[in-house]
C-alpha atoms as a PDB file:
ATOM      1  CA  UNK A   1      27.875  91.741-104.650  1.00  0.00           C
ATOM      2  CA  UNK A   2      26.923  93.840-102.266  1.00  0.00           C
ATOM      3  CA  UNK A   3      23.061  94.227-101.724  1.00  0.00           C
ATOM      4  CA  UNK A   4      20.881  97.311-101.871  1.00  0.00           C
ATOM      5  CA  UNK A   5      19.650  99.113 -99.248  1.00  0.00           C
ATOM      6  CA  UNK A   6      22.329  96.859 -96.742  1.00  0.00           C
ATOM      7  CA  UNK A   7      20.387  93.601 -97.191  1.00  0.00           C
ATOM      8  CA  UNK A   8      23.785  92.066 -96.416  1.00  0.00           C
ATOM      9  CA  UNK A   9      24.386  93.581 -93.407  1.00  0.00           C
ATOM     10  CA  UNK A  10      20.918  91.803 -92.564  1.00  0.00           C
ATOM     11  CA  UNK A  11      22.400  88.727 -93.684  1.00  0.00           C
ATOM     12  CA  UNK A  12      25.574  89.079 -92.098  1.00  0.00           C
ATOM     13  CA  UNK A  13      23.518  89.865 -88.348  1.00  0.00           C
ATOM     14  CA  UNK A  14      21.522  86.874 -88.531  1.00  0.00           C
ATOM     15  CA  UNK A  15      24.651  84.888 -89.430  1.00  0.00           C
ATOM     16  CA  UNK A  16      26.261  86.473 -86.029  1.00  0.00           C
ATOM     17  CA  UNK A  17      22.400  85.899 -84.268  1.00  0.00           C
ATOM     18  CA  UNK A  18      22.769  82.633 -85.244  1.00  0.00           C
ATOM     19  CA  UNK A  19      26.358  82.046 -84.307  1.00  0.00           C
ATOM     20  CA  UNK A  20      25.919  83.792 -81.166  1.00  0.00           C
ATOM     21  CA  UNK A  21      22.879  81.554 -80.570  1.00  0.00           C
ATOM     22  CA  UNK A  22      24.639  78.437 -80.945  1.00  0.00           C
ATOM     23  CA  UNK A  23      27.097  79.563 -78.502  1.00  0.00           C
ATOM     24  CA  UNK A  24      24.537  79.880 -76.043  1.00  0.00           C
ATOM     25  CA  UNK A  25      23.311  76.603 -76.615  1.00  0.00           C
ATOM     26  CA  UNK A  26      26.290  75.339 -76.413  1.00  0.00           C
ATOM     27  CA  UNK A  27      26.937  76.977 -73.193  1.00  0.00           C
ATOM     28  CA  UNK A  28      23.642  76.354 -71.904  1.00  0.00           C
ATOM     29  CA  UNK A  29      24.230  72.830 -73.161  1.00  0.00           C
ATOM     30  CA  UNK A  30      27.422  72.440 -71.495  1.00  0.00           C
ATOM     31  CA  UNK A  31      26.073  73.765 -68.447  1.00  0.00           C
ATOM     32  CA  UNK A  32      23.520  70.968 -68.188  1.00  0.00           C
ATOM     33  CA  UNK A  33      25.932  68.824 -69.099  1.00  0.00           C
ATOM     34  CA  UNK A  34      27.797  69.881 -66.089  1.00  0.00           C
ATOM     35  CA  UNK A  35      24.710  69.788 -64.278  1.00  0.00           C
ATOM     36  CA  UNK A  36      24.271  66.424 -64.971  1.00  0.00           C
ATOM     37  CA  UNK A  37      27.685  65.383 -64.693  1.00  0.00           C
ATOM     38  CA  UNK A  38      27.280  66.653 -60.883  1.00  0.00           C
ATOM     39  CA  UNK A  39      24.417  64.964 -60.132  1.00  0.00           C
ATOM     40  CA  UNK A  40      25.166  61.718 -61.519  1.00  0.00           C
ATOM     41  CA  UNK A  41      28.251  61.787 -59.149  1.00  0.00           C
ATOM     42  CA  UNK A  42      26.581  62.677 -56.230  1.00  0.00           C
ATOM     43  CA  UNK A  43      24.037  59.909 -57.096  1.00  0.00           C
ATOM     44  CA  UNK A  44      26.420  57.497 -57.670  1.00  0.00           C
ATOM     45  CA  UNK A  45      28.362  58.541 -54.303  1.00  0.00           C
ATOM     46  CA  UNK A  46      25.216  58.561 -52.278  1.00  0.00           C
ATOM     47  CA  UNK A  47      24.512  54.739 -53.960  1.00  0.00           C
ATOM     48  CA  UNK A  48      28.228  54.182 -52.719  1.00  0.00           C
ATOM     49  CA  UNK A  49      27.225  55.006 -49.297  1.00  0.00           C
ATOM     50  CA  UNK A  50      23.897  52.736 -49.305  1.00  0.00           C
ATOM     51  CA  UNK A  51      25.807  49.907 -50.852  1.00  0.00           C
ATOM     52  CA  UNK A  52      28.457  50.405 -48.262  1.00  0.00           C
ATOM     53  CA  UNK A  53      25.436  50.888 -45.145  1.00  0.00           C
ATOM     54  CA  UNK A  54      23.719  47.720 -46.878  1.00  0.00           C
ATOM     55  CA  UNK A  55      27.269  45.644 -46.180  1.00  0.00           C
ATOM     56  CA  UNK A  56      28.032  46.880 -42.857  1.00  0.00           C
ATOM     57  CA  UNK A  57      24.270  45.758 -41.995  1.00  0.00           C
ATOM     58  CA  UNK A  58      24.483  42.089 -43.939  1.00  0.00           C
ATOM     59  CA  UNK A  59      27.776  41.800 -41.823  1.00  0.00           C
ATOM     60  CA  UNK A  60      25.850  42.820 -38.648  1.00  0.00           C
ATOM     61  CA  UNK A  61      23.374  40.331 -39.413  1.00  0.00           C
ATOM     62  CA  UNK A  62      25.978  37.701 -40.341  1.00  0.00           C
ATOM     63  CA  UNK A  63      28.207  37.596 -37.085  1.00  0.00           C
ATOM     64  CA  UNK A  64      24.712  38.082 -34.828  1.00  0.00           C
ATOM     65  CA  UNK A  65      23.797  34.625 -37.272  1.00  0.00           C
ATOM     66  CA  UNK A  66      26.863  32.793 -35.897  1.00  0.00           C
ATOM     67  CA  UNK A  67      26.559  33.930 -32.581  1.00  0.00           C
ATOM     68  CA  UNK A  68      22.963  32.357 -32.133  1.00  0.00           C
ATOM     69  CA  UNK A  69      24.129  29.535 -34.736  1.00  0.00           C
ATOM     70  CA  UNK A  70      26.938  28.956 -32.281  1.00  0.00           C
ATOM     71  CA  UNK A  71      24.443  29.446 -29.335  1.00  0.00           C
ATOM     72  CA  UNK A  72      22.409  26.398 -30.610  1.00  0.00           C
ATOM     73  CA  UNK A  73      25.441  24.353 -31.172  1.00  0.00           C
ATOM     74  CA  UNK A  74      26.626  24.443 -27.728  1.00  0.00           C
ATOM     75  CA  UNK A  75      22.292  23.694 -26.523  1.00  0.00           C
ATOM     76  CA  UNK A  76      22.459  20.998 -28.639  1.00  0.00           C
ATOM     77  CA  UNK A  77      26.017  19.281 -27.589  1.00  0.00           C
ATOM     78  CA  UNK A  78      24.546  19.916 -24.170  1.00  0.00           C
ATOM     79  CA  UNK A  79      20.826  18.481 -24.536  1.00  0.00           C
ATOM     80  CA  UNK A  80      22.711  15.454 -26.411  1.00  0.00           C
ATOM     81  CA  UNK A  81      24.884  14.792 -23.760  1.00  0.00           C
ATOM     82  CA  UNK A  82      21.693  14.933 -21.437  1.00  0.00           C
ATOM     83  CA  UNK A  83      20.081  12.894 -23.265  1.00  0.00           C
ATOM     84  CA  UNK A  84      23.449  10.099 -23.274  1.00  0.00           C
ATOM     85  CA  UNK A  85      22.964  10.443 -19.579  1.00  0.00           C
ATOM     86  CA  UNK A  86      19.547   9.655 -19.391  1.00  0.00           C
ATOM     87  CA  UNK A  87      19.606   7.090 -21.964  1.00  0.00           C
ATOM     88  CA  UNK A  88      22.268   5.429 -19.827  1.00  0.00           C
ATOM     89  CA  UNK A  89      20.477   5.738 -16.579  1.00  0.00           C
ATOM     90  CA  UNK A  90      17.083   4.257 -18.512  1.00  0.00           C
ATOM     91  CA  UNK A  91      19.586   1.160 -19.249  1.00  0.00           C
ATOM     92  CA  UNK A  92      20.646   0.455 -15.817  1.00  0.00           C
ATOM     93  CA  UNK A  93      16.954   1.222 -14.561  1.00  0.00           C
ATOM     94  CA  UNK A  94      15.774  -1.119 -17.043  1.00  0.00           C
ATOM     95  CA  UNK A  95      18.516  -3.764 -15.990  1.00  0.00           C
ATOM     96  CA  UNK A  96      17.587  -3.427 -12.358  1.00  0.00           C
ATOM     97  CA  UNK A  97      13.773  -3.930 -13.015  1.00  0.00           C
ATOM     98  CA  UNK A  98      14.497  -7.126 -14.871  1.00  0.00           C
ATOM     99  CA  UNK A  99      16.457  -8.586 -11.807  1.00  0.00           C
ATOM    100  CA  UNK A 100      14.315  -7.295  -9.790  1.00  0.00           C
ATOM    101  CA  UNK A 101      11.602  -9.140 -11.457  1.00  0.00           C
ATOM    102  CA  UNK A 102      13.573 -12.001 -11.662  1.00  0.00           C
ATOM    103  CA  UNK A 103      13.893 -12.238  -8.010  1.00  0.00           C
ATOM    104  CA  UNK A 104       9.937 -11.427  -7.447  1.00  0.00           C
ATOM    105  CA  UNK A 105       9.355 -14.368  -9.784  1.00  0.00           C
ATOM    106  CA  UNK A 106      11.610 -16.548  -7.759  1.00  0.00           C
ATOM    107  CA  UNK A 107      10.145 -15.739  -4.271  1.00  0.00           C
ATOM    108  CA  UNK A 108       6.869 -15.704  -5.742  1.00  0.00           C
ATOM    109  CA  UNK A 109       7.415 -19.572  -6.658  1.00  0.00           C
ATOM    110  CA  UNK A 110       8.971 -19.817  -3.370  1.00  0.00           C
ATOM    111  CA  UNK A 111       6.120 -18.972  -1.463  1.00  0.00           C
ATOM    112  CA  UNK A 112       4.170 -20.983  -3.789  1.00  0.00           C
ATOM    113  CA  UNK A 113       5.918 -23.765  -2.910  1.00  0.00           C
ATOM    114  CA  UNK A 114       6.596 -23.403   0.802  1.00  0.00           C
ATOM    115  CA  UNK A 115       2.840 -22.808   1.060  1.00  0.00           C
ATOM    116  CA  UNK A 116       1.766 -26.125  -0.557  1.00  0.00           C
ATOM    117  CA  UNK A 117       4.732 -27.545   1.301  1.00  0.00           C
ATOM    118  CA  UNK A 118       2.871 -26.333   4.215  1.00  0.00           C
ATOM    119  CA  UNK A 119      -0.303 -27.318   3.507  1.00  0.00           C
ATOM    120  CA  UNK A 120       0.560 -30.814   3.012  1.00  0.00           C
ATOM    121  CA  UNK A 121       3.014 -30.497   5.995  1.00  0.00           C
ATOM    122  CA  UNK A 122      -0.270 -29.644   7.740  1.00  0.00           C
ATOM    123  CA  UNK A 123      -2.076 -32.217   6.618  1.00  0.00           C
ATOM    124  CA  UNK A 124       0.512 -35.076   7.401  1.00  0.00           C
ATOM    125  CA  UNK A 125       0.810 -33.420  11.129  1.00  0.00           C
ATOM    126  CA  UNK A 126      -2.688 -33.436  12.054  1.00  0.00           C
ATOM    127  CA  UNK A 127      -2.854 -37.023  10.751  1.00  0.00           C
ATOM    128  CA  UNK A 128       0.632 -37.764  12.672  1.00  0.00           C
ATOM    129  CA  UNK A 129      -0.917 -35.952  15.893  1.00  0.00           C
ATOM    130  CA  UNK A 130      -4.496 -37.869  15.460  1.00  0.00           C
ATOM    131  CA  UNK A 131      -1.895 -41.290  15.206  1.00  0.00           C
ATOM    132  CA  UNK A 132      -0.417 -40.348  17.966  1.00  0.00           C
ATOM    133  CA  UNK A 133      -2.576 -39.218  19.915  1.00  0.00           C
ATOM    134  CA  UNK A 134      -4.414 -43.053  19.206  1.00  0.00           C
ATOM    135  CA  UNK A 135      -0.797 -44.552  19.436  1.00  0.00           C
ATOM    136  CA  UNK A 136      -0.656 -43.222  23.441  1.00  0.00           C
ATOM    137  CA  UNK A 137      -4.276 -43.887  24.006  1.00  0.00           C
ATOM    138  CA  UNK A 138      -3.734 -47.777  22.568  1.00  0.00           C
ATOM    139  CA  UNK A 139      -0.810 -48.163  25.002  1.00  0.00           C
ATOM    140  CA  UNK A 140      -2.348 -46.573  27.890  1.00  0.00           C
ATOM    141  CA  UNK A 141      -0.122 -43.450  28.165  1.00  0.00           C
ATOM    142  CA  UNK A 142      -2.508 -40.770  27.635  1.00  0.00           C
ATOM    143  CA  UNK A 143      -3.829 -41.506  31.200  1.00  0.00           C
ATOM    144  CA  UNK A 144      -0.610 -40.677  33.149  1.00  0.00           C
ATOM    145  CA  UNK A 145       0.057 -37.670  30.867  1.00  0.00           C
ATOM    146  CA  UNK A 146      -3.582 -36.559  31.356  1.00  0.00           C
ATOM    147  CA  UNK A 147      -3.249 -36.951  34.993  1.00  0.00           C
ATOM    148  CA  UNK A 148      -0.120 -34.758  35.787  1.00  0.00           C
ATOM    149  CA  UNK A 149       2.025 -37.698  35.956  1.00  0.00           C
ATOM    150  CA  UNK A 150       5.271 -36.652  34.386  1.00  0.00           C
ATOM    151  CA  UNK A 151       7.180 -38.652  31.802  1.00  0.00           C
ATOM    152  CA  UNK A 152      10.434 -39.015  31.759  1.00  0.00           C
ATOM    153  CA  UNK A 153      12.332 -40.576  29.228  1.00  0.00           C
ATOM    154  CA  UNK A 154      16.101 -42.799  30.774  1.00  0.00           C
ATOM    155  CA  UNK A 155      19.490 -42.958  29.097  1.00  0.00           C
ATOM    156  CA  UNK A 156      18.401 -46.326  27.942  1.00  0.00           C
ATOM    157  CA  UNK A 157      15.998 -44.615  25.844  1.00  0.00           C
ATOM    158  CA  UNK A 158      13.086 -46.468  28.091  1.00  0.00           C
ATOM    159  CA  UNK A 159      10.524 -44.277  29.784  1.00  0.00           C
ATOM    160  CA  UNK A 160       9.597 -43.860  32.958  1.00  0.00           C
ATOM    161  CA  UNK A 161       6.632 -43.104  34.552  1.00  0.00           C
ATOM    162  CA  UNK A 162       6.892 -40.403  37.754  1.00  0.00           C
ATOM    163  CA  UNK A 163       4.909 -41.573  40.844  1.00  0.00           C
END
């Protein structure tokens, strides 16, 4: 059973080679298992840290949002409110100029009228004056008047002429 010239001791060494090989595979396969084991921790706690940087920066960003969001809230209840107070102002403005207007309109037609009041007014005093004026010179009066001879009217409403 045994073979000549120790062909089984040949055997039997590359039985241990190999054994002895596969344990250092197996240890050098272990020890990139290990290897890798290491590295995918510290890769997964440096991911960790990034996710965690990413969140404290998205929260950064999220309060400095509703700061400015609150920011242009409080502009816009203020411009608004502006804006009320002009609108109102505009209203009364607008209110004035229409009685104001109004009023123009109505001394516009009052001049209007008190002009053509006095143009006719005008017209019937020259003609009263020119009747007059031929009323004295009819009766005679115009030459005591003319001559500095005051006229004087009595209590009996009869006039009296000033020698």
């Amino acid at each position: 059973m045994a073979s000549p010239g120790g062909s089984g001791t040949y055997s039997s060494g590359s039985s241990s080679l190999q054994n002895s090989g596969s344990e250092g595979d197996r240890d050098i396969m272990e020890q990139r298992k290990r290897k890798r084991m290491l590295s995918n921790r510290e890769s997964a706690r440096r991911s960790r840290i990034r996710k965690q940087q990413h969140l404290e920066g998205l929260s950064a960003q999220l309060d400095q949002l509703k700061k400015g969001n609150a920011q242009i809230n409080t502009n816009i209840s203020i411009t608004t409110q502006m804006y009320l107070n002009v609108e109102a102002e505009n209203a009364i403005l607008r209110a004035q100029m229409g009685e104001l207007s109004n009023r123009l309109n109505s001394l516009n037609e009052m001049i209007s009228f008190i002009n053509s009041t006095n143009n006719n007014c005008l017209m019937m005093f020259d003609e009263a004056q020119e009747t007059t004026t031929q009323l004295f010179n009819d009766c005679g009066f115009m030459d005591y008047a003319w001559n500095g001879i005051p006229i004087m009217a009595s209590a009996d409403n009869e006039m009296l002429i000033m020698y």
